[in-house]
C-alpha atoms as a PDB file:
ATOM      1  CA  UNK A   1      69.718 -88.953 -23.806  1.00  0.00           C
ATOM      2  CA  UNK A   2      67.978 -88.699 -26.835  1.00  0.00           C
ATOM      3  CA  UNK A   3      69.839 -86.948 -29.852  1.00  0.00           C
ATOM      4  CA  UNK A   4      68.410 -84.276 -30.949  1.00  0.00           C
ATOM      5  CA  UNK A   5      66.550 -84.266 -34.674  1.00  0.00           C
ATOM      6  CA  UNK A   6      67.070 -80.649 -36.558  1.00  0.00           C
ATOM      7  CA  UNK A   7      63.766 -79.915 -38.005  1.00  0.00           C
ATOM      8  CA  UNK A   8      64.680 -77.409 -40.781  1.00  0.00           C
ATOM      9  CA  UNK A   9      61.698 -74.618 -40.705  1.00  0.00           C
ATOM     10  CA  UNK A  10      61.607 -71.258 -41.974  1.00  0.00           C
ATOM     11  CA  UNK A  11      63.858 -68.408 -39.816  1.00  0.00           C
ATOM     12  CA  UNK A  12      60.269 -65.883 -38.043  1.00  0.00           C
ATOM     13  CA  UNK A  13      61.473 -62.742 -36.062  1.00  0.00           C
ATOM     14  CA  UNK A  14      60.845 -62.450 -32.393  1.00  0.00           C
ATOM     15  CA  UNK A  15      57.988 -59.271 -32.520  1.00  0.00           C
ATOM     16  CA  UNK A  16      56.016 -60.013 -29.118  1.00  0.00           C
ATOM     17  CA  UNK A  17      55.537 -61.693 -25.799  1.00  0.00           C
ATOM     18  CA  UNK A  18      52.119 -62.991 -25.023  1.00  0.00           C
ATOM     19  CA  UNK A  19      50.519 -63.337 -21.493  1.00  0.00           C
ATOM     20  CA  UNK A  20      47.042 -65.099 -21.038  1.00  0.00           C
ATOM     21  CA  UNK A  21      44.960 -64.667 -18.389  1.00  0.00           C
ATOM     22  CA  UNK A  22      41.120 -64.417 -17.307  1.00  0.00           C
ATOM     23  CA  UNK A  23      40.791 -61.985 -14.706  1.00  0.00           C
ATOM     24  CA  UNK A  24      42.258 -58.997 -15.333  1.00  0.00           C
ATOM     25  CA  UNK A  25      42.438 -58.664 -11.100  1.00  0.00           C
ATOM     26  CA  UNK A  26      44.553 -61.485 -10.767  1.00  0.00           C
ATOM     27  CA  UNK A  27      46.688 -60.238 -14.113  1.00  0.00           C
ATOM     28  CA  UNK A  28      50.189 -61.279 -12.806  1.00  0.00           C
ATOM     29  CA  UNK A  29      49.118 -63.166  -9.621  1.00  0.00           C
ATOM     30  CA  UNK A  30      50.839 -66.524 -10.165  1.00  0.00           C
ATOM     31  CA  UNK A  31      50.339 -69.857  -8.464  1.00  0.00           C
ATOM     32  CA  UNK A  32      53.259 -69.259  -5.965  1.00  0.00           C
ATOM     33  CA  UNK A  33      52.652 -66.261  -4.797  1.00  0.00           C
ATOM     34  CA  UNK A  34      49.876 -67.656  -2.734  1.00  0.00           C
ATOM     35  CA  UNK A  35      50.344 -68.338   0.902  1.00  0.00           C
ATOM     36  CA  UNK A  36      50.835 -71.900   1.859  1.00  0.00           C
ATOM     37  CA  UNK A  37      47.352 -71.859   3.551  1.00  0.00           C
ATOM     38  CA  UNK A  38      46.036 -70.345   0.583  1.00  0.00           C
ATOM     39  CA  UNK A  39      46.902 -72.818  -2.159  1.00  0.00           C
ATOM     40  CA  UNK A  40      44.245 -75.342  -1.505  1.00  0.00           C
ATOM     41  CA  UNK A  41      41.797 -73.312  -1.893  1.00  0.00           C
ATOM     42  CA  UNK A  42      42.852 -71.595  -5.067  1.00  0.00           C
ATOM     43  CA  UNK A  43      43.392 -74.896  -6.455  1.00  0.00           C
ATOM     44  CA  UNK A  44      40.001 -76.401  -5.657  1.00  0.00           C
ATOM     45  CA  UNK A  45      38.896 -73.116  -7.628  1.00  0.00           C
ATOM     46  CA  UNK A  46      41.015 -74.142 -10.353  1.00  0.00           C
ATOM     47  CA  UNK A  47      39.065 -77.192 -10.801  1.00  0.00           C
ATOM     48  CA  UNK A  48      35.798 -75.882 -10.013  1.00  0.00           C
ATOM     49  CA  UNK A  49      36.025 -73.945 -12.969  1.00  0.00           C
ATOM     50  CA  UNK A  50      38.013 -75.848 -15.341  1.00  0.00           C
ATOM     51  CA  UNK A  51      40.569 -72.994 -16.542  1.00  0.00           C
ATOM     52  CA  UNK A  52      43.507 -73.922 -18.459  1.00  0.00           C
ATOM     53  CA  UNK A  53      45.852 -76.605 -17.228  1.00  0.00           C
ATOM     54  CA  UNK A  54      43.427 -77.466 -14.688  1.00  0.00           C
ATOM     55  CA  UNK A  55      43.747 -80.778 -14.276  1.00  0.00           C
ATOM     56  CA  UNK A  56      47.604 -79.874 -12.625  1.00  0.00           C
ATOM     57  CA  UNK A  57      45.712 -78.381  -9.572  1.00  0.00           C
ATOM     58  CA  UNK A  58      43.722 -81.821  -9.002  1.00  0.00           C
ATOM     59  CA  UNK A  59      43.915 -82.968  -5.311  1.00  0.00           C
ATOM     60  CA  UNK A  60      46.097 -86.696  -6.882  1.00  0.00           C
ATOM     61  CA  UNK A  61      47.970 -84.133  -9.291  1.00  0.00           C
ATOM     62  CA  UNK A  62      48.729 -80.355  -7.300  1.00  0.00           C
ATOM     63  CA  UNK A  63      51.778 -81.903  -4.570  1.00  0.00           C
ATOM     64  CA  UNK A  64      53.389 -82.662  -7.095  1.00  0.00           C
ATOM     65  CA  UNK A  65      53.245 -79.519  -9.909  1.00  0.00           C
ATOM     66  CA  UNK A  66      53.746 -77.366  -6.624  1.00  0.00           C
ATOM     67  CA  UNK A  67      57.125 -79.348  -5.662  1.00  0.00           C
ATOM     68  CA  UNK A  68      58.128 -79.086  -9.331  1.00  0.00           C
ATOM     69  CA  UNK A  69      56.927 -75.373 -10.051  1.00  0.00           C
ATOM     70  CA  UNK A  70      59.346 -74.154  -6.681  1.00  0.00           C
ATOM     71  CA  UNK A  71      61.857 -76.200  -7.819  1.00  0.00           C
ATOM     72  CA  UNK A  72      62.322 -74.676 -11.027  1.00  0.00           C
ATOM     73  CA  UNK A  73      61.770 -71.373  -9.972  1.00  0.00           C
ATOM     74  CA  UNK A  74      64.549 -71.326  -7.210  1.00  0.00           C
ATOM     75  CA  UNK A  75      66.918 -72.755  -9.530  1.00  0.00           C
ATOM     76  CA  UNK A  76      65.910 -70.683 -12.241  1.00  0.00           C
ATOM     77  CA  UNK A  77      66.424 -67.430  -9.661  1.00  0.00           C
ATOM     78  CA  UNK A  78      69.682 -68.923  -8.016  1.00  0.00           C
ATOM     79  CA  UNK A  79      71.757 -70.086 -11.271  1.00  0.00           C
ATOM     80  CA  UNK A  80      71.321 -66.267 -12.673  1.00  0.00           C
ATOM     81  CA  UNK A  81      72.073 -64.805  -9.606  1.00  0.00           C
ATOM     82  CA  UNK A  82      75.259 -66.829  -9.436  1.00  0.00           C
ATOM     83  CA  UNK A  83      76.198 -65.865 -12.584  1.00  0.00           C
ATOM     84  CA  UNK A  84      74.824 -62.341 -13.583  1.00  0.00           C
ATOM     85  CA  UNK A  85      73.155 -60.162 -10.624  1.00  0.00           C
ATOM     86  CA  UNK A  86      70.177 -60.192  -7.983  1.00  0.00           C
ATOM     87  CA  UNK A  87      66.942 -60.265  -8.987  1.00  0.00           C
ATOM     88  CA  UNK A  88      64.540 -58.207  -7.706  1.00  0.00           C
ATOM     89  CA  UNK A  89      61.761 -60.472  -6.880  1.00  0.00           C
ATOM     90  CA  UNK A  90      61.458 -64.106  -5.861  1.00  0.00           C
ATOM     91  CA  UNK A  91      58.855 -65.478  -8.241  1.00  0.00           C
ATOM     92  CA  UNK A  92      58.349 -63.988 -11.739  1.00  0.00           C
ATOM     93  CA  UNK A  93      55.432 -63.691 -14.046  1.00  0.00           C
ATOM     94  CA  UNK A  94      55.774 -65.827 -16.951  1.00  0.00           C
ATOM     95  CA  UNK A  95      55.261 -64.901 -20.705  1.00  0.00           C
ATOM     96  CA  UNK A  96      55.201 -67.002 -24.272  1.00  0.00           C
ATOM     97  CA  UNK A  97      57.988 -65.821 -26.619  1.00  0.00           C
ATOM     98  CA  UNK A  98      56.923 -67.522 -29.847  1.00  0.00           C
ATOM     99  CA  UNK A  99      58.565 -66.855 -33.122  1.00  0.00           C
ATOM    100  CA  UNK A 100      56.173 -65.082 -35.598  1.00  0.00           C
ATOM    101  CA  UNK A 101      53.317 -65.030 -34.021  1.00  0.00           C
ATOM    102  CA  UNK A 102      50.798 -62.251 -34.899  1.00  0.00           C
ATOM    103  CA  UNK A 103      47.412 -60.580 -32.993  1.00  0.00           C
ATOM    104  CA  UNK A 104      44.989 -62.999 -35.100  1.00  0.00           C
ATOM    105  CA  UNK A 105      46.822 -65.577 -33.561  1.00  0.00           C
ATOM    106  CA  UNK A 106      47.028 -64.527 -30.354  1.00  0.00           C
ATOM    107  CA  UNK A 107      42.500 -63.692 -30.317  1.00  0.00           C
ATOM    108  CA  UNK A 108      42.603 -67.769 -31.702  1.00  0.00           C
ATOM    109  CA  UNK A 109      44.022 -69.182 -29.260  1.00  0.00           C
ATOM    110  CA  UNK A 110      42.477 -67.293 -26.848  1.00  0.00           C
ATOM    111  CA  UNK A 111      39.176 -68.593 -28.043  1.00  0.00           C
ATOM    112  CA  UNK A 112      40.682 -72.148 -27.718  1.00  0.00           C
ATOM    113  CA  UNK A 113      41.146 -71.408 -23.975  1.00  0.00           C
ATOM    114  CA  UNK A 114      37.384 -71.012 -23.474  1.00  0.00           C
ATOM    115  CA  UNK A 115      36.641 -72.789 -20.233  1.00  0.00           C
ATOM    116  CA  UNK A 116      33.639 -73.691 -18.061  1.00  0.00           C
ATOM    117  CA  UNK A 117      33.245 -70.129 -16.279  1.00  0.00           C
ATOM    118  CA  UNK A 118      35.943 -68.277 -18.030  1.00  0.00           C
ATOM    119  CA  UNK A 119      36.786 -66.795 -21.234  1.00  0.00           C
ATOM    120  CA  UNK A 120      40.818 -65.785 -21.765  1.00  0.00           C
ATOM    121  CA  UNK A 121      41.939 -62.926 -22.990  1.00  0.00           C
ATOM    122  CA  UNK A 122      45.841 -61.803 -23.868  1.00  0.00           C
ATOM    123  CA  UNK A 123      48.394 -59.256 -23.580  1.00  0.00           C
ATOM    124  CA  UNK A 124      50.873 -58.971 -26.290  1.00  0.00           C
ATOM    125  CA  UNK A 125      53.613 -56.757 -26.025  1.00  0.00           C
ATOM    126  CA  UNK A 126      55.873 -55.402 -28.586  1.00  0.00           C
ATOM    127  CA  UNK A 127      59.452 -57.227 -27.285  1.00  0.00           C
ATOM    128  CA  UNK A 128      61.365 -53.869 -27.995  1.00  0.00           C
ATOM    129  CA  UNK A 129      59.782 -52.140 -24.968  1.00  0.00           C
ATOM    130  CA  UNK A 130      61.461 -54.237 -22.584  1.00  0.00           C
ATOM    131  CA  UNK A 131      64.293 -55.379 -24.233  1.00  0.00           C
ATOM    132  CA  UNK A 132      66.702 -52.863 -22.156  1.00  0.00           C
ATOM    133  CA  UNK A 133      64.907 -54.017 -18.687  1.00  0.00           C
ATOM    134  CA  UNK A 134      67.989 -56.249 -17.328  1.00  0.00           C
ATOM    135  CA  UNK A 135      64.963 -57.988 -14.490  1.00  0.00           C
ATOM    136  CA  UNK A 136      63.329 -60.150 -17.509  1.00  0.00           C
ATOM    137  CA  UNK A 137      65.275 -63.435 -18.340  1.00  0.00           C
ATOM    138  CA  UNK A 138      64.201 -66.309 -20.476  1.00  0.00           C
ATOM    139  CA  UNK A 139      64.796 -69.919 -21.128  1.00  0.00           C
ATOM    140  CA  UNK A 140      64.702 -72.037 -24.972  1.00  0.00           C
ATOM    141  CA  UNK A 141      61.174 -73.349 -24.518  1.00  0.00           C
ATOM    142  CA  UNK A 142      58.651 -72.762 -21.145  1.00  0.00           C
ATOM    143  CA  UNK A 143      61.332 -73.674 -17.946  1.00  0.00           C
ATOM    144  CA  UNK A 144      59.596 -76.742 -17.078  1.00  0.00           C
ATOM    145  CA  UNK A 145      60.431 -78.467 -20.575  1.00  0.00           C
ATOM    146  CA  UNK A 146      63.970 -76.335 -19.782  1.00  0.00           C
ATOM    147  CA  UNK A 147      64.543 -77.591 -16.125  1.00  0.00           C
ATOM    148  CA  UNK A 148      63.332 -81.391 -17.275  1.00  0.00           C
ATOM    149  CA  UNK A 149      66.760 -82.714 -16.079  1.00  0.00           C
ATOM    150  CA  UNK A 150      67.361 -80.978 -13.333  1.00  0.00           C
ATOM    151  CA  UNK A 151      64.616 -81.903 -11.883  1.00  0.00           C
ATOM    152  CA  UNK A 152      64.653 -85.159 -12.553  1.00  0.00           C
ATOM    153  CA  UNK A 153      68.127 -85.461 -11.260  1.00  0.00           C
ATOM    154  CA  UNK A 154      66.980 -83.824  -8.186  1.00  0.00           C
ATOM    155  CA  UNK A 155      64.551 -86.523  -7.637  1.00  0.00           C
ATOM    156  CA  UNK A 156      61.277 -84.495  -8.635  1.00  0.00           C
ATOM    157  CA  UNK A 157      57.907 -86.503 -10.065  1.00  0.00           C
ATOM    158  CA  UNK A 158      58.369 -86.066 -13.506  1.00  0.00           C
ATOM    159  CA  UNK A 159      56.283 -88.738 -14.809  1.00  0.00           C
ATOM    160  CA  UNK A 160      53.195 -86.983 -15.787  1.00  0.00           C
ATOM    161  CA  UNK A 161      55.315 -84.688 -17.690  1.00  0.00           C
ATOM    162  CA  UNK A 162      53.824 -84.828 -21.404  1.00  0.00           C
ATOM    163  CA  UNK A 163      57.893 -83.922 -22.134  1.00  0.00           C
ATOM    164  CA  UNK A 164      59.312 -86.806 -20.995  1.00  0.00           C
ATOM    165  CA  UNK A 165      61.490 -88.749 -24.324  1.00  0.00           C
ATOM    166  CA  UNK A 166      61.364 -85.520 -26.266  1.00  0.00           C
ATOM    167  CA  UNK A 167      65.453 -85.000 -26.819  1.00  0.00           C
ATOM    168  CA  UNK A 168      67.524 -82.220 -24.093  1.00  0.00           C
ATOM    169  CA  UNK A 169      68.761 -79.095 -26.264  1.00  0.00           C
ATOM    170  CA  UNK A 170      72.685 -77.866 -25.594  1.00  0.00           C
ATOM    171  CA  UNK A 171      70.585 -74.514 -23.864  1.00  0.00           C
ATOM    172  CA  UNK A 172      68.390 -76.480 -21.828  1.00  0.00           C
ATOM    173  CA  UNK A 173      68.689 -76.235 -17.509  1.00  0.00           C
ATOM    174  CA  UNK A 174      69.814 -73.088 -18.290  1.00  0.00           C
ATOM    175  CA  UNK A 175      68.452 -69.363 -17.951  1.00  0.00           C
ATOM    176  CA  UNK A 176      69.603 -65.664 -19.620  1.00  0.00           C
ATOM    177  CA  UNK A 177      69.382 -62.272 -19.582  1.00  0.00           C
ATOM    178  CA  UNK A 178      67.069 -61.183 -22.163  1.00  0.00           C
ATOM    179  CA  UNK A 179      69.879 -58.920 -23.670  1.00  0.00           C
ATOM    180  CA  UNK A 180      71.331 -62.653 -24.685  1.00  0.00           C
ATOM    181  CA  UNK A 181      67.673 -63.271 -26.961  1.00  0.00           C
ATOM    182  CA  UNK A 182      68.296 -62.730 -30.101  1.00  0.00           C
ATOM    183  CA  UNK A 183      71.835 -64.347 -29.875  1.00  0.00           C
ATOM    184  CA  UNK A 184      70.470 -67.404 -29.028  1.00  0.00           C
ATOM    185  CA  UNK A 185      67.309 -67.195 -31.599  1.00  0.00           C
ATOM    186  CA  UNK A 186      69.970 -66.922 -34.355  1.00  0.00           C
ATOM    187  CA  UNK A 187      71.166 -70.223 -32.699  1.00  0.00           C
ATOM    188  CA  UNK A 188      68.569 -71.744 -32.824  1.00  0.00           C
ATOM    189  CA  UNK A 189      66.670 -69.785 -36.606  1.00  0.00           C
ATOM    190  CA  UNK A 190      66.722 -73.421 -38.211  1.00  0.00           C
ATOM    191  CA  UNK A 191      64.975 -75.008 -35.441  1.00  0.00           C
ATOM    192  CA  UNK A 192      61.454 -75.129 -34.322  1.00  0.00           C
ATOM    193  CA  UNK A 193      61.479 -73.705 -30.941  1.00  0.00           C
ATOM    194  CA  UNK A 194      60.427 -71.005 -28.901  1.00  0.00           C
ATOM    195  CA  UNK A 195      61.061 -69.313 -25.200  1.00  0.00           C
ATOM    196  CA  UNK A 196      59.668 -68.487 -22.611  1.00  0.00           C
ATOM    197  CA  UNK A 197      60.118 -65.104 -20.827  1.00  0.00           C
ATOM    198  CA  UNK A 198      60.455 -64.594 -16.890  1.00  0.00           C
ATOM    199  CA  UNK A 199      59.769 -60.581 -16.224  1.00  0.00           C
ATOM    200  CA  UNK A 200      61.025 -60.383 -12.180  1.00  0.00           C
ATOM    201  CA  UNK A 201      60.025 -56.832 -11.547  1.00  0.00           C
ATOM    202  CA  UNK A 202      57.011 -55.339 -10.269  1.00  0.00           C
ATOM    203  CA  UNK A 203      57.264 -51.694 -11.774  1.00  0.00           C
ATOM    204  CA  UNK A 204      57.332 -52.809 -14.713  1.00  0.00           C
ATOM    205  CA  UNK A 205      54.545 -55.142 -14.741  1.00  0.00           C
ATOM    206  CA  UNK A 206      52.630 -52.268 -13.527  1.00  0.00           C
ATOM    207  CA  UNK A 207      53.986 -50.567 -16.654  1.00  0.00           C
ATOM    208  CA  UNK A 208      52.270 -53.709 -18.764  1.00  0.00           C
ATOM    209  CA  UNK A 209      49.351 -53.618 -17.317  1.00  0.00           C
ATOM    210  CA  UNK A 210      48.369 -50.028 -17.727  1.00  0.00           C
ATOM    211  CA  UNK A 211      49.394 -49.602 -21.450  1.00  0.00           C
ATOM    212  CA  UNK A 212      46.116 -49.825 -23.494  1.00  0.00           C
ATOM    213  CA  UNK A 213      47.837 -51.135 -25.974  1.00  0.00           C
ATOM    214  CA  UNK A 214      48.895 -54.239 -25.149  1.00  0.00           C
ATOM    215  CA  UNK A 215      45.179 -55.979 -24.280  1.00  0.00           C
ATOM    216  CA  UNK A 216      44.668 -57.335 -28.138  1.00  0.00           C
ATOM    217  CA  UNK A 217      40.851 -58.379 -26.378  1.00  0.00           C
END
């Protein structure tokens, strides 16, 4: 295990979590929440239109994400139900917790995302409207970085994984309760780094999606 370089940068608040997506229909639809007899055929639309991260869905490439991706997301849901309470859904909708980032931002790297038949578009949501909801947890950087380890150890393909060599943090293969956030981003205020945000409940999702204010596009 590598050990881990500090990389001194300056200390940005935590103001908002970000959500892309391309359809607003399919806002909070993630990959697992497809039907076994469904997921080839999502995938092949995947490629077909080249959105973001496609080539993960590729017919050589999408056994392997899928075996990873339900992995980390029944560990993810069993650890903090060991150790905190039961969530309210199986598979959560995933958000980017970046330190500092703004709405100018956000619109730039939507128009990054670009793809063949798509153009991507963003929610960003002011953290301190959820911040009491006890169904949103998070993990120090997106869980698959997090889980590396674990899934290694449990004898998951990894080796595709563009985070392979890069060194394990003390707070990685681990989740929290979002209440924990800014205890851990004080941790961490020296450090470049940032989190990603599982929200496990379906009102309020529902609550996300109808506020105006939160589509920046």
């Amino acid at each position: 295990m590598k050990t881990l370089e500090i990389e001194t940068v300056e200390f940005k608040k935590l103001n908002y979590l970000v959500h892309y997506y391309t359809d607003e229909n399919y806002l909070f639809q993630t990959i697992m929440m497809y039907s076994k007899q469904n997921l080839n055929e999502v995938s092949d639309n995947i490629v077909k239109n080249k959105t973001w991260f496609w080539e993960r869905y590729r017919d050589t490439d999408r056994d392997n994400y899928y075996k990873r991706r339900y992995f980390v997301e029944k560990t993810m849901k069993k650890e903090f139900e060991e150790k905190y309470f039961k969530l309210s859904e199986d598979v959560p909708v995933y958000f980017y917790l970046i330190p500092g980032i703004n709405k100018e931002e956000v619109i730039n790297n939507c128009n990054k995302r670009i793809t063949l038949n798509n153009i991507t578009k963003a929610l960003l949501i002011d953290i301190e409207t959820v911040f009491n909801n006890k169904y949103i947890t998070f993990t120090v950087n997106d869980s698959f970085r997090c889980y590396l380890k674990k899934s290694l150890d449990a004898g998951i393909d990894c080796s595709k994984s563009h985070y392979l060599g890069i060194p394990i943090l003390e707070d990685h293969n681990k989740i929290f309760p979002i209440k924990d956030l800014m205890e851990i981003n004080e941790k961490y205020k020296n450090t470049k780094i940032d989190y990603e945000v599982q929200i496990w409940e379906k009102d309020l999702l529902e609550k996300i999606k109808l506020n105006n204010n939160n589509y920046v596009n």
